[in-house]
C-alpha atoms as a PDB file:
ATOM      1  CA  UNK A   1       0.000   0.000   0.000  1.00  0.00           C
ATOM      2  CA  UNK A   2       2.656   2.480   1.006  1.00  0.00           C
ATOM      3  CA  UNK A   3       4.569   1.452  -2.453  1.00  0.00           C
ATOM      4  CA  UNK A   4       0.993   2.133  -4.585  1.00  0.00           C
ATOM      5  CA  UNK A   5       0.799   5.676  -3.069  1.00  0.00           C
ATOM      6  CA  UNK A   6       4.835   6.867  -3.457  1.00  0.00           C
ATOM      7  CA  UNK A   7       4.187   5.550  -7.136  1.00  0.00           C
ATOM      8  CA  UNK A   8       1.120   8.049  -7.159  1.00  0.00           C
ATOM      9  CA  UNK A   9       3.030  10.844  -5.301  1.00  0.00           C
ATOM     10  CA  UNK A  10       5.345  10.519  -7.916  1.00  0.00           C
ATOM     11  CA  UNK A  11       3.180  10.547 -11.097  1.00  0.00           C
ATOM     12  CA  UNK A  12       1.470  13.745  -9.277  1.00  0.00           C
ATOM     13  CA  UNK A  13       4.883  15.890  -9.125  1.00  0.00           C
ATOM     14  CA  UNK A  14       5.618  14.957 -12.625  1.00  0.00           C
ATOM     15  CA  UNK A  15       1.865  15.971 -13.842  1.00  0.00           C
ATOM     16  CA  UNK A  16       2.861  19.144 -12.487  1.00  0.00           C
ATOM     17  CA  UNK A  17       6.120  19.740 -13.857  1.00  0.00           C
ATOM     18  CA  UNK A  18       4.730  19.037 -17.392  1.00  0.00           C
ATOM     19  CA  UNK A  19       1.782  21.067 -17.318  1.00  0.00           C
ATOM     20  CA  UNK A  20       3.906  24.166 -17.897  1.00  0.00           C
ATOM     21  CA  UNK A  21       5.572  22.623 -20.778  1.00  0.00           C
ATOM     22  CA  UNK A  22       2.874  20.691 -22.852  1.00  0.00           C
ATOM     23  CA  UNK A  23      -0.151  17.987 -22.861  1.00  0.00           C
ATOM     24  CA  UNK A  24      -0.949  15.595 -19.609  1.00  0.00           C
ATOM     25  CA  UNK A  25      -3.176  12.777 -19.816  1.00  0.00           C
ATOM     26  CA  UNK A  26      -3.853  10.985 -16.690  1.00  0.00           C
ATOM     27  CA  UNK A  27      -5.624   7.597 -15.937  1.00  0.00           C
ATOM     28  CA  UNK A  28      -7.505   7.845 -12.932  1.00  0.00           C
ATOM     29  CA  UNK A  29      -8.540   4.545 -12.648  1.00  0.00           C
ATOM     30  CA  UNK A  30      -4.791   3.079 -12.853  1.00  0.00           C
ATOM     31  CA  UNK A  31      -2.876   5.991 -11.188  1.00  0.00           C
ATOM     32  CA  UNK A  32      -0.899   5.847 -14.535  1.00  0.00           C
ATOM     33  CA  UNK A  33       0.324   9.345 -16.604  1.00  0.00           C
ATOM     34  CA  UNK A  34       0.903   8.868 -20.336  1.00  0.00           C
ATOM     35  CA  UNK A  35       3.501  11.061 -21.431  1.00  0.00           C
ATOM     36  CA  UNK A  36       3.833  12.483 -24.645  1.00  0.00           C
ATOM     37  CA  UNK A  37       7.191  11.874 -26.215  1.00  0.00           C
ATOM     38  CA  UNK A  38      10.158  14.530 -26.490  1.00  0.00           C
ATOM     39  CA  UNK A  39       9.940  15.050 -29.822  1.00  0.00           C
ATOM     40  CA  UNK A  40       6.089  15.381 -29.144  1.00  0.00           C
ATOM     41  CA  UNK A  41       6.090  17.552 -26.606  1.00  0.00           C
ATOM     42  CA  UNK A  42       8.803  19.666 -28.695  1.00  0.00           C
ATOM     43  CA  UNK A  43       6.567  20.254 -31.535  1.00  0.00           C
ATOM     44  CA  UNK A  44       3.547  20.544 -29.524  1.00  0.00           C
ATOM     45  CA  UNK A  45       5.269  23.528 -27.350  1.00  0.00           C
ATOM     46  CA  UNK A  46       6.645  25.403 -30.676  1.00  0.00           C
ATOM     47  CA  UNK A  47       2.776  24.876 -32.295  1.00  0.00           C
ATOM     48  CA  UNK A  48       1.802  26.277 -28.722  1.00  0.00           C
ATOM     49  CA  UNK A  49       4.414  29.479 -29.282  1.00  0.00           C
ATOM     50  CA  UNK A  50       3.531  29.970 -32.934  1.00  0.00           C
ATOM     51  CA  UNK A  51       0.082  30.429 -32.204  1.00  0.00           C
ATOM     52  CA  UNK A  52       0.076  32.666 -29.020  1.00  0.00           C
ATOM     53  CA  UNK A  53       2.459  35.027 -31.163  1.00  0.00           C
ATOM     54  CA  UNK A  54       0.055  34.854 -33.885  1.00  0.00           C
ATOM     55  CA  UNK A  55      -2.717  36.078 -31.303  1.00  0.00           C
ATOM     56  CA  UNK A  56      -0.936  38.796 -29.761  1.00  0.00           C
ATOM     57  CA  UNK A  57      -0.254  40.078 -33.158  1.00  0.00           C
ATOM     58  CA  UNK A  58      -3.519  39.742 -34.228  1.00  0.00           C
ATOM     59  CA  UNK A  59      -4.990  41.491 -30.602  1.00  0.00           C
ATOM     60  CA  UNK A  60      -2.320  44.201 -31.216  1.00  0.00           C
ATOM     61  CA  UNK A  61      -3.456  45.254 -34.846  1.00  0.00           C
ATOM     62  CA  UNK A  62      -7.226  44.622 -33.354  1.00  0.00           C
ATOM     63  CA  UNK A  63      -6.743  47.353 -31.318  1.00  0.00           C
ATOM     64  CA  UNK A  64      -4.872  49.177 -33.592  1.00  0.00           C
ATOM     65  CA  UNK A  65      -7.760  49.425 -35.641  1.00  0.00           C
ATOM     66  CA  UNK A  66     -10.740  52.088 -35.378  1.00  0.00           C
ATOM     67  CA  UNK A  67     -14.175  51.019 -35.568  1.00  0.00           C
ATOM     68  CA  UNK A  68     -14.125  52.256 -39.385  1.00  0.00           C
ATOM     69  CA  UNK A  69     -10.720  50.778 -39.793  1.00  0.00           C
ATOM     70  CA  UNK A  70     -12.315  48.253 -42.648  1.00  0.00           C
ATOM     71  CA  UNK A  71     -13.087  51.568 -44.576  1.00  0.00           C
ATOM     72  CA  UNK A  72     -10.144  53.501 -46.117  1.00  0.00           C
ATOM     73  CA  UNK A  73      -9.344  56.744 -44.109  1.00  0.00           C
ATOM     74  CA  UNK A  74      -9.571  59.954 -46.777  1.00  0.00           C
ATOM     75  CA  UNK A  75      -6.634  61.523 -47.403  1.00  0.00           C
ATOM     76  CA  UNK A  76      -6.379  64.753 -45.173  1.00  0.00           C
ATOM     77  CA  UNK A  77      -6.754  68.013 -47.644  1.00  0.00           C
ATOM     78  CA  UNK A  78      -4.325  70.834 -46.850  1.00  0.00           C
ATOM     79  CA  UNK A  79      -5.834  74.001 -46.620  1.00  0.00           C
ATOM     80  CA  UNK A  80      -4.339  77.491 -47.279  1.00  0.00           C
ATOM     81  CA  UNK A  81      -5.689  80.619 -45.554  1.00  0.00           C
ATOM     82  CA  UNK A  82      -6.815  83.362 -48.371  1.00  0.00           C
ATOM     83  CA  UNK A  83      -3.940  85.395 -48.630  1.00  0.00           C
ATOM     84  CA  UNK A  84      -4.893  88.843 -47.795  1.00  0.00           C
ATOM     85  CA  UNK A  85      -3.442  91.597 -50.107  1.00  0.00           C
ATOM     86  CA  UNK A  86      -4.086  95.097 -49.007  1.00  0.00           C
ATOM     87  CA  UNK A  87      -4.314  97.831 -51.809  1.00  0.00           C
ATOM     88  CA  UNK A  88      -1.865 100.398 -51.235  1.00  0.00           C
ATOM     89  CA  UNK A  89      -3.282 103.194 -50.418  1.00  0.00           C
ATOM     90  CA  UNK A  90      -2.681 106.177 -53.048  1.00  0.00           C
ATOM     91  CA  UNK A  91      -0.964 108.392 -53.302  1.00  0.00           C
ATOM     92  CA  UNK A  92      -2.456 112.061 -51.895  1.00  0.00           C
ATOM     93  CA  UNK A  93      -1.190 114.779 -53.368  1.00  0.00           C
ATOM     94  CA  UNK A  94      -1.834 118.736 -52.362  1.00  0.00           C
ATOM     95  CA  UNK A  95      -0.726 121.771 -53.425  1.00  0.00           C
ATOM     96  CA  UNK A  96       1.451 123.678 -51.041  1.00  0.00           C
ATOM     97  CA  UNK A  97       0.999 127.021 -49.810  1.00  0.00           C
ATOM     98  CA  UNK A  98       1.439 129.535 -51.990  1.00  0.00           C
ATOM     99  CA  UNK A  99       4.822 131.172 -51.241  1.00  0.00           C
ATOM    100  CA  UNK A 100       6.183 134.162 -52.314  1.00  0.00           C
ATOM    101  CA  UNK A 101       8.661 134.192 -55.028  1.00  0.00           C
ATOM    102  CA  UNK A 102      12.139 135.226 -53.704  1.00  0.00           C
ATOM    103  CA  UNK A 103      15.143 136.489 -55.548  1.00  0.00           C
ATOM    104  CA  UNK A 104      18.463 136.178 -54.828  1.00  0.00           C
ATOM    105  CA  UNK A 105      18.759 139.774 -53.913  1.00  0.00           C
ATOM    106  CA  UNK A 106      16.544 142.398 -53.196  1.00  0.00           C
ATOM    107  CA  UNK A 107      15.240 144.285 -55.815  1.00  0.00           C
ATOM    108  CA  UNK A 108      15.540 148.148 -56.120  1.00  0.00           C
ATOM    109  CA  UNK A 109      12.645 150.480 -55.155  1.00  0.00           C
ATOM    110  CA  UNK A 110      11.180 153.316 -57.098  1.00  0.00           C
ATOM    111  CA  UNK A 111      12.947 156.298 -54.897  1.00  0.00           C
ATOM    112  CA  UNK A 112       9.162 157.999 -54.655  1.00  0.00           C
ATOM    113  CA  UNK A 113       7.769 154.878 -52.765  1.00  0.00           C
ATOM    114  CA  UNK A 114      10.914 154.337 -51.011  1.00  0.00           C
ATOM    115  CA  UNK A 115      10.909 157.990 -49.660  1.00  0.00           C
ATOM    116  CA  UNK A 116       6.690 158.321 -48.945  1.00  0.00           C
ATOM    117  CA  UNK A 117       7.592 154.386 -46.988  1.00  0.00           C
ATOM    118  CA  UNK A 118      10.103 156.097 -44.627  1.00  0.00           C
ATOM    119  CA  UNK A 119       8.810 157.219 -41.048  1.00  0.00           C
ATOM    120  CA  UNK A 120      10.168 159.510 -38.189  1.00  0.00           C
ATOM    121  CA  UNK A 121      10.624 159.470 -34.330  1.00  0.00           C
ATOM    122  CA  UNK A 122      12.858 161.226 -32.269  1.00  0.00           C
ATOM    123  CA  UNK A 123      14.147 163.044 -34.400  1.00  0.00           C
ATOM    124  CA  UNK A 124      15.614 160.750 -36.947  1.00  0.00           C
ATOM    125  CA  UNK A 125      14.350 159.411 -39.943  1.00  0.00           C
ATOM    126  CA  UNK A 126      14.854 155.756 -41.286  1.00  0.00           C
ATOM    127  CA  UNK A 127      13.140 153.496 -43.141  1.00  0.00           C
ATOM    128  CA  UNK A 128      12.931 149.622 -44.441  1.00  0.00           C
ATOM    129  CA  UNK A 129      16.006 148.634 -46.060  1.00  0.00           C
ATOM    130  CA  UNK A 130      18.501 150.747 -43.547  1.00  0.00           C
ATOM    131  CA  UNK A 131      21.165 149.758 -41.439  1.00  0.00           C
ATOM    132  CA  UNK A 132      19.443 149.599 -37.592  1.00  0.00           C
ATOM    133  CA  UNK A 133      22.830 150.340 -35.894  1.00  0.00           C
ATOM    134  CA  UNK A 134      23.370 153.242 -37.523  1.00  0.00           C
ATOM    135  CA  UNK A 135      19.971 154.464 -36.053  1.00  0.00           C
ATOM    136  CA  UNK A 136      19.893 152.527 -33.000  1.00  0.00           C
ATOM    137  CA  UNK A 137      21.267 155.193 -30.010  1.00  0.00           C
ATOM    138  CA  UNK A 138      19.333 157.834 -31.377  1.00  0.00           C
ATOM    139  CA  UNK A 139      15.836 155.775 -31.206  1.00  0.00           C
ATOM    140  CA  UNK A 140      16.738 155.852 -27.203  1.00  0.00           C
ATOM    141  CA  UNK A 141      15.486 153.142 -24.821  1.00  0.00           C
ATOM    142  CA  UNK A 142      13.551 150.247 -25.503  1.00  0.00           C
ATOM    143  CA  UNK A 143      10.099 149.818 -23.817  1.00  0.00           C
ATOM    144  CA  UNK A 144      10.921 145.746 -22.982  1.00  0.00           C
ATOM    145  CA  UNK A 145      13.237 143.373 -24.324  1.00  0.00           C
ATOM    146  CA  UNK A 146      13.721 141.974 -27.527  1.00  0.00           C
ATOM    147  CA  UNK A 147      13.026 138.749 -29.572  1.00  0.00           C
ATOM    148  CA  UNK A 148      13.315 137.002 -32.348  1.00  0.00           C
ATOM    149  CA  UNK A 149      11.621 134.986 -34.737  1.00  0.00           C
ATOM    150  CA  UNK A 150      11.472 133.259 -38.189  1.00  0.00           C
ATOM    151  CA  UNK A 151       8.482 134.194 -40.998  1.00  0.00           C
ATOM    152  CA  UNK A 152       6.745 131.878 -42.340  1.00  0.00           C
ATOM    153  CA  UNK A 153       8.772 132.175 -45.623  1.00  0.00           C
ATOM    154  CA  UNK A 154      10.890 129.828 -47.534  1.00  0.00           C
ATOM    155  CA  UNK A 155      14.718 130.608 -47.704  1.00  0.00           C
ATOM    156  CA  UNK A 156      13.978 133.489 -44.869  1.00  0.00           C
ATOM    157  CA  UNK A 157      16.551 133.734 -41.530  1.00  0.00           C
ATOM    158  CA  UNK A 158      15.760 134.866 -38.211  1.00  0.00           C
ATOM    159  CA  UNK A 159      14.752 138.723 -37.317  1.00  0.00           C
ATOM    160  CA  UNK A 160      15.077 140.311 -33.703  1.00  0.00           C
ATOM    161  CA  UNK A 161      12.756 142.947 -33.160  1.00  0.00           C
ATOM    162  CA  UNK A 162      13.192 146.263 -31.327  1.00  0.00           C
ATOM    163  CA  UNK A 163      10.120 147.580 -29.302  1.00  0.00           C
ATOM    164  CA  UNK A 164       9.778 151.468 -28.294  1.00  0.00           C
ATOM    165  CA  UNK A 165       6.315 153.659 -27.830  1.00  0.00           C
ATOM    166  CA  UNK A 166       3.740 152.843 -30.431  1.00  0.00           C
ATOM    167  CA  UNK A 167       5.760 150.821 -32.557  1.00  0.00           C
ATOM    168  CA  UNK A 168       9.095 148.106 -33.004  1.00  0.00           C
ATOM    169  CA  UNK A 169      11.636 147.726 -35.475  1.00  0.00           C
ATOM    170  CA  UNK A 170      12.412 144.310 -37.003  1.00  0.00           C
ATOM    171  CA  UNK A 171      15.927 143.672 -38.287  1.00  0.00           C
ATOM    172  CA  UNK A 172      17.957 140.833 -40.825  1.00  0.00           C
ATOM    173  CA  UNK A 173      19.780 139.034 -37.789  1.00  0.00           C
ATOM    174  CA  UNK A 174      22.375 137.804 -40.624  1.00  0.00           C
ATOM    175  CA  UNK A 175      22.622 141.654 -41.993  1.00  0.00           C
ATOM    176  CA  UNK A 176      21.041 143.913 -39.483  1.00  0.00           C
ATOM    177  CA  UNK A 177      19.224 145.595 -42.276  1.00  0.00           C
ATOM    178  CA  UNK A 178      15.494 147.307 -41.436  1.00  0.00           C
ATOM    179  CA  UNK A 179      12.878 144.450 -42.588  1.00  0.00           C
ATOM    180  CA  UNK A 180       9.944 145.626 -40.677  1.00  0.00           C
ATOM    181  CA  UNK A 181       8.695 149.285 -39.273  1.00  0.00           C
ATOM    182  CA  UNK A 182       5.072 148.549 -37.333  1.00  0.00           C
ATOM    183  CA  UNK A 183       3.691 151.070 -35.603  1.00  0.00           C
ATOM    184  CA  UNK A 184       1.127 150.217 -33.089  1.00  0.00           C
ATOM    185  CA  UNK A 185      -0.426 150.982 -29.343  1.00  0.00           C
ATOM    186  CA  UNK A 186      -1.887 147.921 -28.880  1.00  0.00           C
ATOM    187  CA  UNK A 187       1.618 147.134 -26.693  1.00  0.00           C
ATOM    188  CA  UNK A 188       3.285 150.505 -26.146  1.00  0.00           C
ATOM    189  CA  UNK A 189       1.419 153.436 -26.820  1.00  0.00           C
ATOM    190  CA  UNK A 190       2.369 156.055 -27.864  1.00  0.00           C
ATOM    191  CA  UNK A 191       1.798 158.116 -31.390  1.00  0.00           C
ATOM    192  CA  UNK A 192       5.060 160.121 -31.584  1.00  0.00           C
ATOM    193  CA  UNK A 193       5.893 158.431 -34.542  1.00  0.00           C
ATOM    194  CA  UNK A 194       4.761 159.197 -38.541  1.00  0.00           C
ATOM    195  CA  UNK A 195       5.486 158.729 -42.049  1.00  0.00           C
ATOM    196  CA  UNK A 196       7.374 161.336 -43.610  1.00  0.00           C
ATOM    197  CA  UNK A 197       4.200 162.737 -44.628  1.00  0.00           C
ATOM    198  CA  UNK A 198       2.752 162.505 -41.686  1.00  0.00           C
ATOM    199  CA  UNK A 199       0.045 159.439 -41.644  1.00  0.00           C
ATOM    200  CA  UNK A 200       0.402 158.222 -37.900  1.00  0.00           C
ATOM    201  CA  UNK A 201      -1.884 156.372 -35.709  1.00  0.00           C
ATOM    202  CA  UNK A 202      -5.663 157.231 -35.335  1.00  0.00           C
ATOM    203  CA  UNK A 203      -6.031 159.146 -38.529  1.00  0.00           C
ATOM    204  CA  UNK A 204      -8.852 157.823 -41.265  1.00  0.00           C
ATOM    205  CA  UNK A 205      -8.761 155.803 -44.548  1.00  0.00           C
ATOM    206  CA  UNK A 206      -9.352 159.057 -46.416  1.00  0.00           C
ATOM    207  CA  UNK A 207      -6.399 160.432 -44.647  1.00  0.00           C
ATOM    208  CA  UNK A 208      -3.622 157.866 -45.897  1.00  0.00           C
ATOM    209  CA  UNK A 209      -4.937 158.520 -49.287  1.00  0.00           C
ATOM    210  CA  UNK A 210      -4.381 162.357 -49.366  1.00  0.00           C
ATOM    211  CA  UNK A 211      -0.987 161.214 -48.275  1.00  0.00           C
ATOM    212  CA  UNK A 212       0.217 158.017 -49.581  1.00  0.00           C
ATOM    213  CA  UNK A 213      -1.951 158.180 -52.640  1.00  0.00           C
ATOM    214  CA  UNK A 214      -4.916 155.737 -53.762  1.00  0.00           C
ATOM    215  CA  UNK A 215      -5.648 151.995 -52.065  1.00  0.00           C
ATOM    216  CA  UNK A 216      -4.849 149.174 -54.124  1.00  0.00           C
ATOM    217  CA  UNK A 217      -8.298 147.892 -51.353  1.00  0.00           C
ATOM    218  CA  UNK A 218     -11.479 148.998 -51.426  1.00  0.00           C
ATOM    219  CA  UNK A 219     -12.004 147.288 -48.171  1.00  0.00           C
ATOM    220  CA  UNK A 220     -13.344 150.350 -45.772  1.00  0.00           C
ATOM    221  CA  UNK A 221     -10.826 148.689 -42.549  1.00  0.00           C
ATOM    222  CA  UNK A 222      -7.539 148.262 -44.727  1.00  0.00           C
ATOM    223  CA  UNK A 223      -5.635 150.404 -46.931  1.00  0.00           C
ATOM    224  CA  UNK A 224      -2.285 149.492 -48.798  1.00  0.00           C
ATOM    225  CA  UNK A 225       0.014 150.438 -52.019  1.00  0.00           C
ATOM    226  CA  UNK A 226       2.825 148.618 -52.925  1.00  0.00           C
ATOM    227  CA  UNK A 227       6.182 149.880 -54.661  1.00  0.00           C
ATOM    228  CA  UNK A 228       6.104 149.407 -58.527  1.00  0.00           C
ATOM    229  CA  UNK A 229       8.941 147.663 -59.001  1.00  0.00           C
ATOM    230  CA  UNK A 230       9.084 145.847 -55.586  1.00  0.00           C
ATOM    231  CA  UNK A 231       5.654 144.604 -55.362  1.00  0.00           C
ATOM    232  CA  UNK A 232       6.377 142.677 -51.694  1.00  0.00           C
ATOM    233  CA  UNK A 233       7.757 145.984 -50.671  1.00  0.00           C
ATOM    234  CA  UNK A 234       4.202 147.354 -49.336  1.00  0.00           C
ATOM    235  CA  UNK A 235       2.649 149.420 -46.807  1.00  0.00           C
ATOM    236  CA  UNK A 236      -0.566 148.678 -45.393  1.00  0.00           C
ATOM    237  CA  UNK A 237      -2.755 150.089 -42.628  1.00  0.00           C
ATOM    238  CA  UNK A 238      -5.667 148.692 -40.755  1.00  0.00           C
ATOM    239  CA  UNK A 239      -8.555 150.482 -39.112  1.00  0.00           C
ATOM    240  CA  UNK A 240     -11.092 149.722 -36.502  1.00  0.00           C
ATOM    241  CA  UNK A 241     -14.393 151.943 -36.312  1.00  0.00           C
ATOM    242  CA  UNK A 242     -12.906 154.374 -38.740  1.00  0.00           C
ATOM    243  CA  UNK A 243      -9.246 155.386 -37.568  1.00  0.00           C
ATOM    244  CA  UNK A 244      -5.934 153.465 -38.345  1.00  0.00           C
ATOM    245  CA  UNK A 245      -4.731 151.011 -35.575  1.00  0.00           C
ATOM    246  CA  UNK A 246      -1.762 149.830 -37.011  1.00  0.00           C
ATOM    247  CA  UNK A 247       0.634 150.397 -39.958  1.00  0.00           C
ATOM    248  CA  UNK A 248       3.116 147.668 -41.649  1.00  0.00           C
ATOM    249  CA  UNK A 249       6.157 148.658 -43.691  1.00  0.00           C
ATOM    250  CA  UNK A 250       7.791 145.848 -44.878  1.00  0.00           C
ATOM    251  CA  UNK A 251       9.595 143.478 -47.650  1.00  0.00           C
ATOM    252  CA  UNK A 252      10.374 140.243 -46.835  1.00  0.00           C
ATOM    253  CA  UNK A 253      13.160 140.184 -49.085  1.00  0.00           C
ATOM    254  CA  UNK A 254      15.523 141.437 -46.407  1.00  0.00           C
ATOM    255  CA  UNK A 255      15.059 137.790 -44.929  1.00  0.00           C
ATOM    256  CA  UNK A 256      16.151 136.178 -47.600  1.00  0.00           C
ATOM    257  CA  UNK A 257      19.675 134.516 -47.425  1.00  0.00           C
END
């Protein structure tokens, strides 16, 4: 009895060991195993490898595959954004302002205009187109302090003006030539000073032409004449309820370099 079950022990350990490696067939009624052979149990176990590769591979591409894998995935179509062209935009073109037309030098006045554009104060007389410093001491003090500036004038340099009662003085700071005479009280007053002969401050239209001669305006608050040969070369008065405020002798062409 003890023999019959070590015999079965035995048979049990070696269904065990086999079972990892390939087909057991056991004969309960006997206690006997049948064991396949080794070449048997060689092929059996590559068969057995073959076909668990072939099953992963086919699990792997199983889920691989979409649900609509069986139809053929359309080929993705590359897009291109519009391209975006922006007109330029055109061109604007404008007329500048209209500028005087400057000469190289300054052109000659008629004598009669030059003479009838010349004022006097203090005793001296001077005009536009003089040399300041030659005038300057005997104009006495200034009522404040200078300045200077730049017209709006193509090609012109930089004045400094001169301020005394009821009117300044404007001067070429490259030549220190007269460009300006302006008499005026809305700064200094004062009426001391006149044309040669003898339109000043307060005095009517009508006045200035017994004077100066007739108005190139017929605008009742302005009057002006300009030199024949030197038309920027002008003088021109403005009035306010009748009498002259202010008086401008000028050429620009002093300014010009």
């Amino acid at each position: 009895m003890k023999k019959r079950m070590y015999w079965i022990a035995a048979a049990a350990a070696c269904v065990i060991c086999l079972s990892g490696c390939g087909q057991v067939s056991t004969a309960d009624t006997e206690g006997q195993v049948s064991l396949m052979t080794k070449a048997q149990t060689t092929d059996a176990a590559a068969s057995t490898e073959t076909a668990a590769e072939t099953a992963a591979v086919t699990e792997a591409a199983l889920e691989n595959q979409t649900p609509d894998a069986q139809t053929e995935a359309a080929a993705p179509v590359e897009t291109q954004a519009p391209a975006i062209t922006a007109d330029a935009p055109a061109d604007i073109v404008t007329d500048a302002p209209a500028q005087p037309n400057p000469s190289a030098e300054t052109p000659a006045a008629d004598p009669a205009f030059a003479d009838k554009a010349k004022v006097t104060y203090n005793g001296v007389t001077f005009g536009v187109h003089d040399s300041f410093d030659a005038i300057a001491a005997q104009l006495g003090n200034e009522t404040r302090p200078t300045n200077s500036a730049t017209p709006c004038i193509a090609g012109a340099g930089k004045y400094i003006c001169h301020h005394y009662p009821g009117f300044s003085v404007s001067v070429s700071e490259d030549t220190g030539m007269i460009y300006q005479i302006f008499l005026t009280e809305s700064d200094d007053p004062g009426r001391d000073i006149a044309t040669v002969g003898g339109l000043r401050l307060g005095m009517s239209k009508d006045d200035a032409v017994s004077i100066l001669g007739a108005s190139l305006s017929d605008l009742d608050f302005m009057y002006s004449i300009k030199d024949t040969q030197n038309p920027d070369f002008s003088i021109v008065a403005n009035l306010d309820n009748g009498a002259i405020v202010s008086i401008d002798i000028s050429d620009f062409h002093v300014l010009i370099n």
